[in-house]
Each structure stands twice: as C-alpha cells, then as structure tokens.
N, C-alpha and C. Protein backbone atom coordinates (compact mmCIF):
# COMPACT_ATOMS: atom_id res chain seq x y z
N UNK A 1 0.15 -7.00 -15.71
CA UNK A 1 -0.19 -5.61 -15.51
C UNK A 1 1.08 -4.78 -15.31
N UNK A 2 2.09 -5.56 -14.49
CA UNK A 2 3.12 -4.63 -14.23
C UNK A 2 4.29 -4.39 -15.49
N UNK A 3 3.71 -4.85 -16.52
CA UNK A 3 4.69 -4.99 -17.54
C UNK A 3 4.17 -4.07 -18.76
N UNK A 4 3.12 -3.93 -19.11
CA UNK A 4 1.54 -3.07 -19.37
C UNK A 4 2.12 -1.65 -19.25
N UNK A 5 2.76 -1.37 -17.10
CA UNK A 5 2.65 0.25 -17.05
C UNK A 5 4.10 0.31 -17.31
N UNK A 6 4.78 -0.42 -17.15
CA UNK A 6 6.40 -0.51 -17.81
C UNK A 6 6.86 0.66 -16.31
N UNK A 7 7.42 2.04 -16.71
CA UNK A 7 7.92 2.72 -16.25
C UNK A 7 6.64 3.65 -15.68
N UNK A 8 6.84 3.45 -13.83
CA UNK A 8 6.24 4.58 -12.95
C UNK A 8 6.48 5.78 -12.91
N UNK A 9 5.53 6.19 -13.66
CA UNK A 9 5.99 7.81 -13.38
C UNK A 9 4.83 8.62 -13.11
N UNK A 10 3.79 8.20 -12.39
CA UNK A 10 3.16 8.59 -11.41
C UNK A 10 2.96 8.05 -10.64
N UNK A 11 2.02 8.88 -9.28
CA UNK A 11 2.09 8.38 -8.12
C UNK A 11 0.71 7.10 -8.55
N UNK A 12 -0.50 7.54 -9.45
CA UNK A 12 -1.48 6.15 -9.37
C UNK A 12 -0.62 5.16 -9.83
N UNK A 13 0.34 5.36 -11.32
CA UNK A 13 0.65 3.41 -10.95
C UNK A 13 1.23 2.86 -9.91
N UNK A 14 2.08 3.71 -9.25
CA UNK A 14 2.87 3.53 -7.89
C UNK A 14 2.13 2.90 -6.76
N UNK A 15 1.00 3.43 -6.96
CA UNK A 15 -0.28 2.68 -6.16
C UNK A 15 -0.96 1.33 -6.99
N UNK A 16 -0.66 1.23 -7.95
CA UNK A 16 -1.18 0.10 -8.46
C UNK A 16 -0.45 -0.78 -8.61
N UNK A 17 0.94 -0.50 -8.44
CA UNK A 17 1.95 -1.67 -8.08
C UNK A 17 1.33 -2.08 -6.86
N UNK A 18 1.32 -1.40 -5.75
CA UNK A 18 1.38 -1.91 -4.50
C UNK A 18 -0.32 -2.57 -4.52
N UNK A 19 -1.10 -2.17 -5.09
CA UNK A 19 -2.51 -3.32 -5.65
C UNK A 19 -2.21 -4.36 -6.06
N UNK A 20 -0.97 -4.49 -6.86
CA UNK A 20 -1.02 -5.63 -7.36
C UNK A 20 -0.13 -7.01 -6.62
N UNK A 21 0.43 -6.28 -5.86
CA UNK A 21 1.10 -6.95 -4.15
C UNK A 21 0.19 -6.98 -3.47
N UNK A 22 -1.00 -6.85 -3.55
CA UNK A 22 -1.72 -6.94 -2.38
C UNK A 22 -1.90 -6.26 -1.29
N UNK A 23 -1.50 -4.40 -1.41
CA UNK A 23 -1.85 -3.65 -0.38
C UNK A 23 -3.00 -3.30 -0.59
N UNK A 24 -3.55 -2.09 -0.24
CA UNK A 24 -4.63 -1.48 -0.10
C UNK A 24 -4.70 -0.16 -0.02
N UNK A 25 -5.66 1.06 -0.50
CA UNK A 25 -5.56 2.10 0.25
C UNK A 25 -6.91 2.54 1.08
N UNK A 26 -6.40 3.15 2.23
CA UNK A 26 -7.44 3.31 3.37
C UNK A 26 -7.91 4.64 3.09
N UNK A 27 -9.22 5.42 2.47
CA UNK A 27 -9.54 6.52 1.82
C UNK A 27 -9.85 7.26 3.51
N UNK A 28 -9.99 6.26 4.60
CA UNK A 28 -10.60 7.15 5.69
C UNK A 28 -9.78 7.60 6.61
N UNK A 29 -8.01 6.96 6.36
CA UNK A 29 -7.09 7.48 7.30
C UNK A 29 -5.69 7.11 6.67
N UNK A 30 -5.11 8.50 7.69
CA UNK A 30 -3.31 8.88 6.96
C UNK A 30 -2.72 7.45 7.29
N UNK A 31 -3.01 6.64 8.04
CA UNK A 31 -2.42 5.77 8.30
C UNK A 31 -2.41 4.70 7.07
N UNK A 32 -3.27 4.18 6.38
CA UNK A 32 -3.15 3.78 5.16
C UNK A 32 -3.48 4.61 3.78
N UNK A 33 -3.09 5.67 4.02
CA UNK A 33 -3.19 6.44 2.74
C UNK A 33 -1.95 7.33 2.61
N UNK A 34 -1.31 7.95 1.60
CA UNK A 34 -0.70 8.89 1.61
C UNK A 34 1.06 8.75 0.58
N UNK A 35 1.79 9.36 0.19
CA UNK A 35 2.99 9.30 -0.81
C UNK A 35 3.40 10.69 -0.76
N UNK A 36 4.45 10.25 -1.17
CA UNK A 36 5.79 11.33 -1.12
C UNK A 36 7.14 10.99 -2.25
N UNK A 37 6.59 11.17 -3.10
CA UNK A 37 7.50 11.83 -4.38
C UNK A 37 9.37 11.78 -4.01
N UNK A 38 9.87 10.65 -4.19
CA UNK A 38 11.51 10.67 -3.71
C UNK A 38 12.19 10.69 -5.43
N UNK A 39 13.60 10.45 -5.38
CA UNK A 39 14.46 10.62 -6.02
C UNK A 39 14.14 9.67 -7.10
N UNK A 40 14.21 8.28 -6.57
CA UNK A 40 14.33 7.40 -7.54
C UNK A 40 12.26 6.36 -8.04
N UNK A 41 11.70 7.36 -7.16
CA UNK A 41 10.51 6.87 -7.29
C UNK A 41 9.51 7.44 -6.48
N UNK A 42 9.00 6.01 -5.66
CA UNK A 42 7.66 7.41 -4.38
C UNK A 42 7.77 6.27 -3.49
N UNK A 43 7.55 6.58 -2.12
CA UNK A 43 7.24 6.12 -0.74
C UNK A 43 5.84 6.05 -0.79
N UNK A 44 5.32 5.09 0.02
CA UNK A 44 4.07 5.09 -0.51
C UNK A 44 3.40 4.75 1.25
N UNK A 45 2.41 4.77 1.93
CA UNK A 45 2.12 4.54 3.12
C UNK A 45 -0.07 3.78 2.67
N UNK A 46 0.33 2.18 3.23
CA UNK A 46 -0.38 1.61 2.29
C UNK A 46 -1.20 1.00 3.40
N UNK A 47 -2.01 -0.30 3.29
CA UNK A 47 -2.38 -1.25 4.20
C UNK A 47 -2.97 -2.23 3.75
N UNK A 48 -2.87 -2.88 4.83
CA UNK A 48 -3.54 -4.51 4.36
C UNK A 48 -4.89 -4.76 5.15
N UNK A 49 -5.86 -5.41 5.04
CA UNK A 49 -7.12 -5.49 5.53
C UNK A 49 -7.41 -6.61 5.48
N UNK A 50 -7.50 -7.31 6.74
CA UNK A 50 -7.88 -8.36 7.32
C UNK A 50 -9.78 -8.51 7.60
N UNK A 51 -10.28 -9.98 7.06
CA UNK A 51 -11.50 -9.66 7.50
C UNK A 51 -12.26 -10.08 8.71
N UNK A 52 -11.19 -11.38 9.21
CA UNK A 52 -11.65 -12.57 10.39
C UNK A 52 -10.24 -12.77 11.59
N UNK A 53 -9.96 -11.59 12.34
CA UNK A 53 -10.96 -10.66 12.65
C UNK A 53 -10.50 -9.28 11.97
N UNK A 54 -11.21 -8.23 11.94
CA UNK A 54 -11.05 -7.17 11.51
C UNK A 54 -10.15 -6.37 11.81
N UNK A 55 -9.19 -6.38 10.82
CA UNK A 55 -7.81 -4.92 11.14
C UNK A 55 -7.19 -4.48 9.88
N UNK A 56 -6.48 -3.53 10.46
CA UNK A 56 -6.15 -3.06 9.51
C UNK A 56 -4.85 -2.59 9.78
N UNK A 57 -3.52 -3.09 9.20
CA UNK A 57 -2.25 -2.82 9.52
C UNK A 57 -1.40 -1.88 8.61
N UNK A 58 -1.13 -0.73 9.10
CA UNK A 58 -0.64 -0.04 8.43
C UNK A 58 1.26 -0.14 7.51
N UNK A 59 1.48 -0.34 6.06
CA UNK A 59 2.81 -0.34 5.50
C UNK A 59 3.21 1.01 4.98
N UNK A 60 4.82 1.00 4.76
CA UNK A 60 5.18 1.97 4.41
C UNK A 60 5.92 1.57 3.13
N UNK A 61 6.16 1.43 2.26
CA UNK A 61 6.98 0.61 1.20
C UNK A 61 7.39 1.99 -0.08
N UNK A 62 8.26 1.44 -0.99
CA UNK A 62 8.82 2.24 -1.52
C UNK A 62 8.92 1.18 -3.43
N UNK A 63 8.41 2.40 -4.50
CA UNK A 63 7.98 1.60 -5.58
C UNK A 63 9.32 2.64 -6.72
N UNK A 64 9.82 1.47 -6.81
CA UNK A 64 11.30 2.41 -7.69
C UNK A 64 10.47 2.70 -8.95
N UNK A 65 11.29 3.31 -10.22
CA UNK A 65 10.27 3.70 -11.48
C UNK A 65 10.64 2.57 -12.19
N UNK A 66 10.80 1.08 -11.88
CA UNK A 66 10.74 0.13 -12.98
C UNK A 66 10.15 -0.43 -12.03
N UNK A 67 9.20 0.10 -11.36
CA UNK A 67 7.87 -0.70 -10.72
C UNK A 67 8.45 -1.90 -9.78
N UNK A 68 10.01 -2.15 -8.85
CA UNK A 68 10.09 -2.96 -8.35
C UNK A 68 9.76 -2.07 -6.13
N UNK A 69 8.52 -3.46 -5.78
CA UNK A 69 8.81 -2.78 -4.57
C UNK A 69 10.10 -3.07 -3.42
N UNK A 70 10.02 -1.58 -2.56
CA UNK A 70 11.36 -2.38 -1.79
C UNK A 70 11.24 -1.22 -0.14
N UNK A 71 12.00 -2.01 0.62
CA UNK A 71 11.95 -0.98 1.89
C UNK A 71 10.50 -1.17 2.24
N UNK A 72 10.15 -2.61 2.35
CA UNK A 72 8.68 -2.70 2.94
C UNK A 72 8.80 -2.75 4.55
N UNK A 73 8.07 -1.41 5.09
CA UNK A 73 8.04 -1.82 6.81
C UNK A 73 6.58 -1.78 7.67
N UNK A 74 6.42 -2.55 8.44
CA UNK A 74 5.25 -2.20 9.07
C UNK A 74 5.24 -1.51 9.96
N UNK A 75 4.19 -0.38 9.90
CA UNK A 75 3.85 0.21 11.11
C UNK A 75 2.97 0.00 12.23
N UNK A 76 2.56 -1.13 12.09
CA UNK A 76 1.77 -1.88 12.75
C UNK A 76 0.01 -1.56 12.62
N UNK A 77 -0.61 -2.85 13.30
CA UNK A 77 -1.55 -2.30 13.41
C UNK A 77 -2.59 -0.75 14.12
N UNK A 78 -3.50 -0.38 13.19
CA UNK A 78 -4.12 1.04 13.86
C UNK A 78 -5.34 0.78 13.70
N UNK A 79 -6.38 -0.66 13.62
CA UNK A 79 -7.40 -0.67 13.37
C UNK A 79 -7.29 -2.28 13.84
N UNK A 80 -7.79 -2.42 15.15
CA UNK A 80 -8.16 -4.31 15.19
C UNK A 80 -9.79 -4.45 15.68
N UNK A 81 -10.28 -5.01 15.73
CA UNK A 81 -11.30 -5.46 16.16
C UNK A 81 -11.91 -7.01 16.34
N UNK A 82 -12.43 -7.60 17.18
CA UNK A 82 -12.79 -8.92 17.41
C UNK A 82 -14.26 -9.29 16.72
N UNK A 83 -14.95 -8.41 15.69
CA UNK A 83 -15.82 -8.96 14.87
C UNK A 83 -15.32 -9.75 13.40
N UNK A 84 -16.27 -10.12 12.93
CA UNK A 84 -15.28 -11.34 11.89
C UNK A 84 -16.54 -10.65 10.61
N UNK A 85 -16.12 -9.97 9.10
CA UNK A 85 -16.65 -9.89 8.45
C UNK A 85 -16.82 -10.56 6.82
N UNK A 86 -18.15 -11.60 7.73
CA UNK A 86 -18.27 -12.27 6.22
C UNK A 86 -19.28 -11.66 5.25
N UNK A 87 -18.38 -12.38 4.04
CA UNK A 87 -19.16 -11.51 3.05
C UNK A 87 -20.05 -12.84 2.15
C-alpha cells in the first residue's frame, strides 16, 4: 500500500501511513485525532486502542512525503479502563 501512494501529499494518506503502522484515529477526541501541515510533511496526533483492558493511548508522530514515519512520541494514556472488550 505504501508503495501504491508513493509520495504524501495529503493529510488522508498521511493518515493512512500511520493505519498502516498500526495507529488509529479517535473521531471522539483531540487527543487521538488531529494534524498540522509542516515543512517536510505533517505531524500527525494518532492512537492506539487496546481491547483487554480498555485504553486508549494517545501518539504524536510525524509522516515525511516519501511516507517514512519518524519522531514517534507518546503522550500517554487518556482513556484506561478495567473492562475487557471481546468481540
């Protein structure tokens, strides 16, 4: 796939890099949602979602325009909970 969008030059493949790493985006909070348009690409503010037990840890990572990610940091978790969701 990442070879497919070749060169990022929007913010959705920028997000679909980080899909294809295995982030996430959280549609219900800034904490996993959100981008900002930089020099050499976009900052991207992402998350990962845990199901056993339930959280949700917020990243900040950065997707250059030949789709490599870099400057991955966590902001830790903003969503834990002690229920376990099976599917």
């Amino acid at each position: 796939m990442k070879t497919f969008i070749d060169k990022v030059d929007n913010v959705y493949e920028a997000y679909l890099i980080g899909k294809i790493n295995e982030y996430d985006i959280d549609q219900n909070s800034e904490e996993g949602n959100g981008f900002l348009k930089v020099e050499d690409g976009y900052t991207l503010k992402m998350m990962k979602y845990n199901n056993c037990p339930e959280s949700k840890e917020s990243f900040t990572l950065s997707v250059n325009y030949n789709g490599t990610l870099a400057n991955i940091k966590s902001n830790g978790f903003y969503y834990k909970s002690t229920d376990c969701i099976i599917y």
